[in-house]
N, C-alpha and C. Protein backbone atom coordinates (compact mmCIF):
# COMPACT_ATOMS: atom_id res chain seq x y z
N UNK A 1 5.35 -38.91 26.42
CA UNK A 1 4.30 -39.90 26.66
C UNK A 1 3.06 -39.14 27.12
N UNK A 2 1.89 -39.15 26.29
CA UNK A 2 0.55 -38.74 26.61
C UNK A 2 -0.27 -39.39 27.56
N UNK A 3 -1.50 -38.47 28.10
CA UNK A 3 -2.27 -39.53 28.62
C UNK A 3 -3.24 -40.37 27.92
N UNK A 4 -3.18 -40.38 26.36
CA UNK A 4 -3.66 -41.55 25.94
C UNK A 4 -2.88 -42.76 25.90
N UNK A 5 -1.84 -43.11 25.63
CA UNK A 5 -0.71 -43.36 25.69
C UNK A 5 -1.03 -44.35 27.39
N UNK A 6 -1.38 -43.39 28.44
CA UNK A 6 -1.42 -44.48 29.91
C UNK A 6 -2.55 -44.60 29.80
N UNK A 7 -3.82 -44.48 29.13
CA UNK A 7 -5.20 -44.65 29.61
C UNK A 7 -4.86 -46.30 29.11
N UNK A 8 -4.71 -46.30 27.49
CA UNK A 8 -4.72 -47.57 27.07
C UNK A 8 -3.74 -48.92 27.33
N UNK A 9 -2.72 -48.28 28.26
CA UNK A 9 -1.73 -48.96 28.65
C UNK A 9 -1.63 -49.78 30.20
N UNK A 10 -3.18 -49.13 30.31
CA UNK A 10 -3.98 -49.68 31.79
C UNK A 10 -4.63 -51.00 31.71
N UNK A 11 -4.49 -51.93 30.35
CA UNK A 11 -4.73 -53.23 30.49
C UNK A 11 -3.56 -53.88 30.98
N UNK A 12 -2.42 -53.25 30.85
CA UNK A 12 -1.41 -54.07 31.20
C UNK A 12 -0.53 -53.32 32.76
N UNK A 13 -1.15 -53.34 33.91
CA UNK A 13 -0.71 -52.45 35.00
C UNK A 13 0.67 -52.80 35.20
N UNK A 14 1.43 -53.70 34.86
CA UNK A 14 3.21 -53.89 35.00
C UNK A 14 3.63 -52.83 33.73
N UNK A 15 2.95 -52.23 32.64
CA UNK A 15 3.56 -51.75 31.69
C UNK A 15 4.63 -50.53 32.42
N UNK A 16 5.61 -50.30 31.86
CA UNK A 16 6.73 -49.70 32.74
C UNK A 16 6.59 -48.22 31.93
N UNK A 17 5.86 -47.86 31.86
CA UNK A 17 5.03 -46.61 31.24
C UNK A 17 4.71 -46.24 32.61
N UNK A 18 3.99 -46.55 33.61
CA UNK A 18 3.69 -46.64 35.00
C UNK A 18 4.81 -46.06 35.92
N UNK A 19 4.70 -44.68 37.09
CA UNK A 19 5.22 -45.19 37.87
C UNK A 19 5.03 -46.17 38.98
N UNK A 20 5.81 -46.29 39.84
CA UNK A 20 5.53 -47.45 40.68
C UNK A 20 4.18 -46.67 41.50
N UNK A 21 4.41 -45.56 42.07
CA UNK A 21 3.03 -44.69 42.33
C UNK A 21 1.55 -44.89 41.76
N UNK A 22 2.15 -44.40 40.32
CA UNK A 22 0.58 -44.47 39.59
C UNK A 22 0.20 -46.43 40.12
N UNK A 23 1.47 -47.41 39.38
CA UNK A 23 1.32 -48.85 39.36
C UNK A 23 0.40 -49.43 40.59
N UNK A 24 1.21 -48.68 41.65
CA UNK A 24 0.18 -49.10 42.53
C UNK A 24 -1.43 -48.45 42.77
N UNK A 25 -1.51 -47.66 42.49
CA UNK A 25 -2.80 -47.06 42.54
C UNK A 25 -3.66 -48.07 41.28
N UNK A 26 -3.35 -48.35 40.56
CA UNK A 26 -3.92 -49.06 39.48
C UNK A 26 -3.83 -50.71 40.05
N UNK A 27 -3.10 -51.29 41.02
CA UNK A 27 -3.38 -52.47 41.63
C UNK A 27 -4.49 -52.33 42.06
N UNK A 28 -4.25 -51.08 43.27
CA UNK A 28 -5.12 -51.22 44.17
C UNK A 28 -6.77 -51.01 43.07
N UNK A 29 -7.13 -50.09 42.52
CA UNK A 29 -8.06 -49.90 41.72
C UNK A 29 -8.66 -51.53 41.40
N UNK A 30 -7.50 -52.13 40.70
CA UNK A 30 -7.96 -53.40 40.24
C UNK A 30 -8.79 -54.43 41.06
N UNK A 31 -7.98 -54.57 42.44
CA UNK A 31 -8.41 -55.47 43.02
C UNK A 31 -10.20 -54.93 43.95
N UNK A 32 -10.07 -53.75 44.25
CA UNK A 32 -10.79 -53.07 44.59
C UNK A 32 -12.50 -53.50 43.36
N UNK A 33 -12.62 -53.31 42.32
CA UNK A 33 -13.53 -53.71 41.51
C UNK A 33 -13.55 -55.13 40.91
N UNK A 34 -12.33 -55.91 41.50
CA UNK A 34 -12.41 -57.26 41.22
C UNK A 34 -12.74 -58.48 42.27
N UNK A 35 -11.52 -57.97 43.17
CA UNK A 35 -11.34 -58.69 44.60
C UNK A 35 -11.53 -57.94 45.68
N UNK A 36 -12.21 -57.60 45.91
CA UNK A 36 -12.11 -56.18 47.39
C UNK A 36 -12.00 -57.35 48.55
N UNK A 37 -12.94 -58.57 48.46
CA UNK A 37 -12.41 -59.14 49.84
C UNK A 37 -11.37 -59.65 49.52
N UNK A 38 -10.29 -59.42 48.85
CA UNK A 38 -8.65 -60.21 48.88
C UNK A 38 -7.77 -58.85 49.04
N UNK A 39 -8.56 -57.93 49.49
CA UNK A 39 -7.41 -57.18 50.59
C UNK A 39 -7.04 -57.53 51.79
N UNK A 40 -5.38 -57.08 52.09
CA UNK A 40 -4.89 -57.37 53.11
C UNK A 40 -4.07 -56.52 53.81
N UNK A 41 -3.75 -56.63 54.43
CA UNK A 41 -2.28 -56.31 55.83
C UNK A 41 -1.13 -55.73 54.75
N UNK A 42 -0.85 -57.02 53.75
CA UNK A 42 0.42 -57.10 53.26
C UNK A 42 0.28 -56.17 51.95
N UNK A 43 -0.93 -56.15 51.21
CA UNK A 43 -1.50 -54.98 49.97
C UNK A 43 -1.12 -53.59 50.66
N UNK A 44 -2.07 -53.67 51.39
CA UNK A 44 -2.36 -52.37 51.91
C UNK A 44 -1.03 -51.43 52.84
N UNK A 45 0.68 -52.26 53.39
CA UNK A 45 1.59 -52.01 53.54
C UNK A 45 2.09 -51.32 52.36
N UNK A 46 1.96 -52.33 51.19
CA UNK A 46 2.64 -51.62 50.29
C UNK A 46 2.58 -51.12 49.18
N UNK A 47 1.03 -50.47 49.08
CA UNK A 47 0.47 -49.54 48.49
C UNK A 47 0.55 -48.20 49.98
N UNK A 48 0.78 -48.53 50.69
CA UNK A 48 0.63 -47.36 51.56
C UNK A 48 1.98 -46.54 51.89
N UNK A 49 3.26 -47.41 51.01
CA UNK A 49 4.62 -46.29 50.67
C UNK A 49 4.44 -45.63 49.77
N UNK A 50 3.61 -45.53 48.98
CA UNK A 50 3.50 -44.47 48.12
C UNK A 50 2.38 -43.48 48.13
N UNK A 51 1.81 -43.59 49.38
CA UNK A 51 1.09 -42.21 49.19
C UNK A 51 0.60 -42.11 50.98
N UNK A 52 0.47 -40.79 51.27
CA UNK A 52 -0.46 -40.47 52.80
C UNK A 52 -1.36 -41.39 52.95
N UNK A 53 -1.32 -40.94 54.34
CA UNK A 53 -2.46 -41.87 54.88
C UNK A 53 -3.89 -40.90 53.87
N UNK A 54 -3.26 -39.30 54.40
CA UNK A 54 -4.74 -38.76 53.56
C UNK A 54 -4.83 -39.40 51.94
N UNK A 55 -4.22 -39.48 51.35
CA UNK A 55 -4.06 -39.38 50.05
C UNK A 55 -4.27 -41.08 50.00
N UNK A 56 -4.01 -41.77 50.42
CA UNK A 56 -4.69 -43.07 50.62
C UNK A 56 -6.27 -43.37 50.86
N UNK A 57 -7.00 -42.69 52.14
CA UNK A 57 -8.09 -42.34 52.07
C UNK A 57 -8.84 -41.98 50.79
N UNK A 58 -7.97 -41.03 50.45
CA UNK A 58 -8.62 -39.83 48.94
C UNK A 58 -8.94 -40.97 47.99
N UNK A 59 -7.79 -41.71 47.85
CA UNK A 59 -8.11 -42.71 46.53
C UNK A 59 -9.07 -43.64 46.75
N UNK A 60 -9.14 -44.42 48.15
CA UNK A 60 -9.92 -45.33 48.20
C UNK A 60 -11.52 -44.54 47.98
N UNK A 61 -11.57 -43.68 48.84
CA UNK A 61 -13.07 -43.17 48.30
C UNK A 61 -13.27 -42.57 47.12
N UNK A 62 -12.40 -42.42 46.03
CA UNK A 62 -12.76 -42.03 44.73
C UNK A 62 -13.11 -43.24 44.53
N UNK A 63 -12.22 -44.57 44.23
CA UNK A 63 -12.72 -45.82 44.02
C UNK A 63 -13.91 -46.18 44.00
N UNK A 64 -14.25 -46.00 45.05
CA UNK A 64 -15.59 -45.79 45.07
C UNK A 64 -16.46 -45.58 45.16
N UNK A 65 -16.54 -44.26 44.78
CA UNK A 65 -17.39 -43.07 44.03
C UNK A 65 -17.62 -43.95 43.10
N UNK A 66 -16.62 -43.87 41.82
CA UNK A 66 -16.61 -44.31 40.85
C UNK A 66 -17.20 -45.91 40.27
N UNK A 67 -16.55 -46.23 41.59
CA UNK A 67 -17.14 -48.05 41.05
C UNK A 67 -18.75 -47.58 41.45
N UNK A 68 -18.91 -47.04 42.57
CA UNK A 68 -20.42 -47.26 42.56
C UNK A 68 -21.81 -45.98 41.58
N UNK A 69 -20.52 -45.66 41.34
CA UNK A 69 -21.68 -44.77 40.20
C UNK A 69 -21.60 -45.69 38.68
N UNK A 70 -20.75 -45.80 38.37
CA UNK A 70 -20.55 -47.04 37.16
C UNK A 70 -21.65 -48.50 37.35
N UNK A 71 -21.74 -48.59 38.30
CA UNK A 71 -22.63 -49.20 39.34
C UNK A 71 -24.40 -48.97 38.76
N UNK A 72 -24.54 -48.05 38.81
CA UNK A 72 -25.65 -46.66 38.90
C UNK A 72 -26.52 -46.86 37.64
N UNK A 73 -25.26 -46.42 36.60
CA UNK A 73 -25.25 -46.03 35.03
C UNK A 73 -25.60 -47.63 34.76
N UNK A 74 -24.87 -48.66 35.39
CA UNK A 74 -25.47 -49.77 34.20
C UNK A 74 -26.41 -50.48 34.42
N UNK A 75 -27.29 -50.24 35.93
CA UNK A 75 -28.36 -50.69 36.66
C UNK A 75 -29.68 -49.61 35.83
N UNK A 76 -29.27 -48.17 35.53
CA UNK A 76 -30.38 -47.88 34.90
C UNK A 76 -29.94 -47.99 33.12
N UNK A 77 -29.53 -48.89 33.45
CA UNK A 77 -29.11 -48.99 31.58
C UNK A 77 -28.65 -47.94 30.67
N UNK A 78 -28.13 -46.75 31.46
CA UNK A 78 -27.54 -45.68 30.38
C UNK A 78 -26.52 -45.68 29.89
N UNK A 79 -25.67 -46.83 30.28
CA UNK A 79 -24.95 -46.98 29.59
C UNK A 79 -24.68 -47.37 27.79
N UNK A 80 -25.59 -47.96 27.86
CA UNK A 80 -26.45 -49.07 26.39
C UNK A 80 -26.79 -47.56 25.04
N UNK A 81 -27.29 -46.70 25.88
CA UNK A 81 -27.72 -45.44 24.72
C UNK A 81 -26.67 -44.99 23.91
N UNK A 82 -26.89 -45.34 22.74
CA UNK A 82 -25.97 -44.29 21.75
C UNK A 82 -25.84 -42.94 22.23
N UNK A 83 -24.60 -42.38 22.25
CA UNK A 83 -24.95 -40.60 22.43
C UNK A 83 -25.25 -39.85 20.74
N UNK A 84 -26.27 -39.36 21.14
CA UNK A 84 -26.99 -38.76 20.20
C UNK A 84 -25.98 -37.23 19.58
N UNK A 85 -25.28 -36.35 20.78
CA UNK A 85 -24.76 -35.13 20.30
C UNK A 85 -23.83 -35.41 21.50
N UNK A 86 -22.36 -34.77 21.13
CA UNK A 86 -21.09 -35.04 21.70
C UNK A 86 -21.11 -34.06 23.15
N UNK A 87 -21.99 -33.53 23.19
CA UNK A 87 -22.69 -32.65 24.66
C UNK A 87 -23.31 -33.69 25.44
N UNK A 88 -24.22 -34.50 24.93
CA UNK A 88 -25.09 -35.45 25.73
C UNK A 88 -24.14 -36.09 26.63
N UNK A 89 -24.65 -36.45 27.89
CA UNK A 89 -24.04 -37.46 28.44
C UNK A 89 -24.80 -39.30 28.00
């Protein structure tokens, strides 16, 4: 199993392609850019058996890194540009 194979298999986060590890990291991701105020006590218990407290930290602030640079890109509309050469961003 590739990682194209889990990129595209990330519409469906129960797909059992997932471990329960990655699964939860991909909850949490979800709700995080969907629902961030419908975190809780009871989420955050049990996304927090599968990884450190550091490594918990780590993810939440990639989260959002990411959500808020995605953020960034579609506020200055670069997202919308054709890429011209497979170098360009």
């Amino acid at each position: 199993m590739g990682i194209a194979e889990k990129i595209e298999a990330t519409w469906d986060i129960t797909d059992p392609i997932f471990t329960p590890r990655e699964r939860a990291a991909l909850e949490m991701a979800t709700m995080f850019t969907e629902n961030y105020h419908g975190f809780n006590d009871e989420n955050i218990a049990r996304w927090k058996k599968h990884f450190t407290d550091e490594e918990f930290v780590e993810l939440g602030a990639f989260m959002a890194h990411a959500h808020g640079f995605g953020q960034l890109v579609e506020m200055l509309g670069l997202g919308d540009v054709e890429q011209v050469d497979d170098s360009e961003v």
